[in-house]
Protein backbone atom coordinates (compact mmCIF):
# COMPACT_ATOMS: atom_id res chain seq x y z
CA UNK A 1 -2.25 -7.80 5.33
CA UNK A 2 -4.07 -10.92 3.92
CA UNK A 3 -7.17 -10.14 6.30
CA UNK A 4 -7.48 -6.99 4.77
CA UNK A 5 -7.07 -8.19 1.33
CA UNK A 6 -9.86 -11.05 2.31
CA UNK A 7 -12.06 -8.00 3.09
CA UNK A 8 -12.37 -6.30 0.06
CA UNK A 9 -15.12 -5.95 -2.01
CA UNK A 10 -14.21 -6.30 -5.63
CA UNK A 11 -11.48 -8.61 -7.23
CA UNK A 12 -7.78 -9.05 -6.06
CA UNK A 13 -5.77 -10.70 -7.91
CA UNK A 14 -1.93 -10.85 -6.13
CA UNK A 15 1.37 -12.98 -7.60
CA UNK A 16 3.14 -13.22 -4.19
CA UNK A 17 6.35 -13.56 -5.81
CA UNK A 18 9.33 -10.75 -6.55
CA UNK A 19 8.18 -9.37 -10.40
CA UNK A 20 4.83 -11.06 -9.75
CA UNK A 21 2.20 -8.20 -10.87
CA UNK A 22 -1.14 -7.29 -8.56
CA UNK A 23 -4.66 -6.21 -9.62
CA UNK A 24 -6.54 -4.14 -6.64
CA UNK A 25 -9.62 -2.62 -6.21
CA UNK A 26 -11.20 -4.22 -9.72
CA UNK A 27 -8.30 -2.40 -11.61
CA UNK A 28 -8.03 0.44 -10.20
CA UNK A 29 -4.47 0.11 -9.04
CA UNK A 30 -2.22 -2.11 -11.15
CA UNK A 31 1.46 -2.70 -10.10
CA UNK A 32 4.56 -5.05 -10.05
CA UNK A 33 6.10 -6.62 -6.51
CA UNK A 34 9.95 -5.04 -6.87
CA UNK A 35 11.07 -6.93 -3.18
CA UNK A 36 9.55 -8.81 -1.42
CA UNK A 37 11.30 -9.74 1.91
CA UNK A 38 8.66 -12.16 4.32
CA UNK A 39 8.40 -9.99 7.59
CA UNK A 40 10.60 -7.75 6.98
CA UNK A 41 9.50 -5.07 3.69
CA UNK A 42 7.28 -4.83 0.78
CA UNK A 43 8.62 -2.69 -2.37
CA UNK A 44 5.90 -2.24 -4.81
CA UNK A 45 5.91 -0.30 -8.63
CA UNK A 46 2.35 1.03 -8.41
CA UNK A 47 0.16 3.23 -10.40
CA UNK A 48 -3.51 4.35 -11.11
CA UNK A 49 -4.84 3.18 -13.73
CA UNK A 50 -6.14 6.71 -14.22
CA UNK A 51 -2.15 7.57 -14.91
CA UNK A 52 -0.64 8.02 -18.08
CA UNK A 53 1.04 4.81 -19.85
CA UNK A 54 4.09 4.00 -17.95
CA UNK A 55 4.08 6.22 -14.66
CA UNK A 56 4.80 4.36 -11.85
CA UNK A 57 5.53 5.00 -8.43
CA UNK A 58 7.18 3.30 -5.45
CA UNK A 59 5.04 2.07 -2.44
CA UNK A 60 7.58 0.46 0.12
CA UNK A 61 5.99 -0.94 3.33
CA UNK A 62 8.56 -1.66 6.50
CA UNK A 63 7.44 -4.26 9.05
CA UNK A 64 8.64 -4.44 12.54
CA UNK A 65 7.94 -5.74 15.65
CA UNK A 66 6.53 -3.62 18.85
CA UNK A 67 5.38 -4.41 22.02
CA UNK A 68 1.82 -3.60 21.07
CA UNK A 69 2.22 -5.93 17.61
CA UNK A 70 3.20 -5.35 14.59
CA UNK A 71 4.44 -1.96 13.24
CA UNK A 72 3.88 -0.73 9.56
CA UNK A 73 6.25 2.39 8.29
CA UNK A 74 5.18 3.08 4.61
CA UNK A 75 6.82 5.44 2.05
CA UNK A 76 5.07 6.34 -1.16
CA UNK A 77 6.96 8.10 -3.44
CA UNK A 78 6.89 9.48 -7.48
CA UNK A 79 3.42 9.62 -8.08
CA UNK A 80 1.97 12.80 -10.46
CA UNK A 81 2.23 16.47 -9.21
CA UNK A 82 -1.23 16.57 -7.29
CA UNK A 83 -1.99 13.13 -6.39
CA UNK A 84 -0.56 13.29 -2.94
CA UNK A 85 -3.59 14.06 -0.72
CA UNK A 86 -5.91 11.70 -2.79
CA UNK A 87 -3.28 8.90 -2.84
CA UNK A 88 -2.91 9.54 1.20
CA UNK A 89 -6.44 9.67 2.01
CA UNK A 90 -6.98 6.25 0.45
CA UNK A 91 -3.82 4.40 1.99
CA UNK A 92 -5.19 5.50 4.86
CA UNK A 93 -8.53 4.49 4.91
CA UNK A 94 -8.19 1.04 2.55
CA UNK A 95 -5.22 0.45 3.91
CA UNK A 96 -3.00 1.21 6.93
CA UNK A 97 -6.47 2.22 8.79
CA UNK A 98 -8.01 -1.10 8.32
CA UNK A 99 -4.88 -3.41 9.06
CA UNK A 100 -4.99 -0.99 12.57
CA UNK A 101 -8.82 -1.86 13.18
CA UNK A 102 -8.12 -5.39 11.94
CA UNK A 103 -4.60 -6.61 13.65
CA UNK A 104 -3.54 -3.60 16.12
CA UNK A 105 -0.51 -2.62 13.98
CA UNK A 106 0.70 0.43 14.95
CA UNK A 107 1.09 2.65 11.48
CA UNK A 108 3.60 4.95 10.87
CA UNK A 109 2.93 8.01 8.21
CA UNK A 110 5.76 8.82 5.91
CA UNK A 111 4.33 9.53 3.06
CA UNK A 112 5.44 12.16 0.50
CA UNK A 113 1.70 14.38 1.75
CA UNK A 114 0.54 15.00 5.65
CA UNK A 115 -1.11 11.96 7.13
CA UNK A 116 -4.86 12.52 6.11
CA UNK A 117 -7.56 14.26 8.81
CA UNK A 118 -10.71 11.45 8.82
């Protein structure tokens, strides 16, 4: 996940410690690490900072080995009525697409919307 981070093309600012906070995307998201378990699962609170004051949801990432690398189940869950195929379509493509192209991990959709059509 750090390559992708590397990648980016505004400001990322990440405390890689449990109830260290994360700035993404110049600001855009804004969020709190809730577990953080090396190799094993990331638990994020998360939010737009489009959101209201004090919504958050809950991004949780699974890791696991495969024969073919690494595999990445992510959840995303309690974010405002009507975000879901937005919030989808940009895990996806900033995200869980990248790390694929990048590293070979194998992604697997859970999310709360269907896995987006690019």
């Amino acid at each position: 996940m750090q390559t992708v981070l590397k990648s980016a093309t505004v400001p990322v600012q990440i405390n890689a410690e449990p109830g260290g906070t994360f700035v993404l995307f110049g600001g855009h998201i804004v969020g709190r690490n809730l577990e953080l378990i090396p190799n094993v699962r990331i638990v994020q609170a998360w939010r737009e900072a489009t959101w209201k004051p004090g919504v958050y949801s809950v991004a949780t990432f699974e890791l696991s080995d495969d024969a073919k690398g690494t595999r990445i189940s992510f959840d995303h869950v309690g974010f405002p009525k009507g975000g879901g195929a937005h919030l989808a379509k940009g895990w996806y493509e900033k995200l869980l697409g990248a790390a694929q192209e990048i590293s070979g991990a194998l992604g697997e959709w859970r999310g709360r919307s269907p896995r987006p059509s690019l």
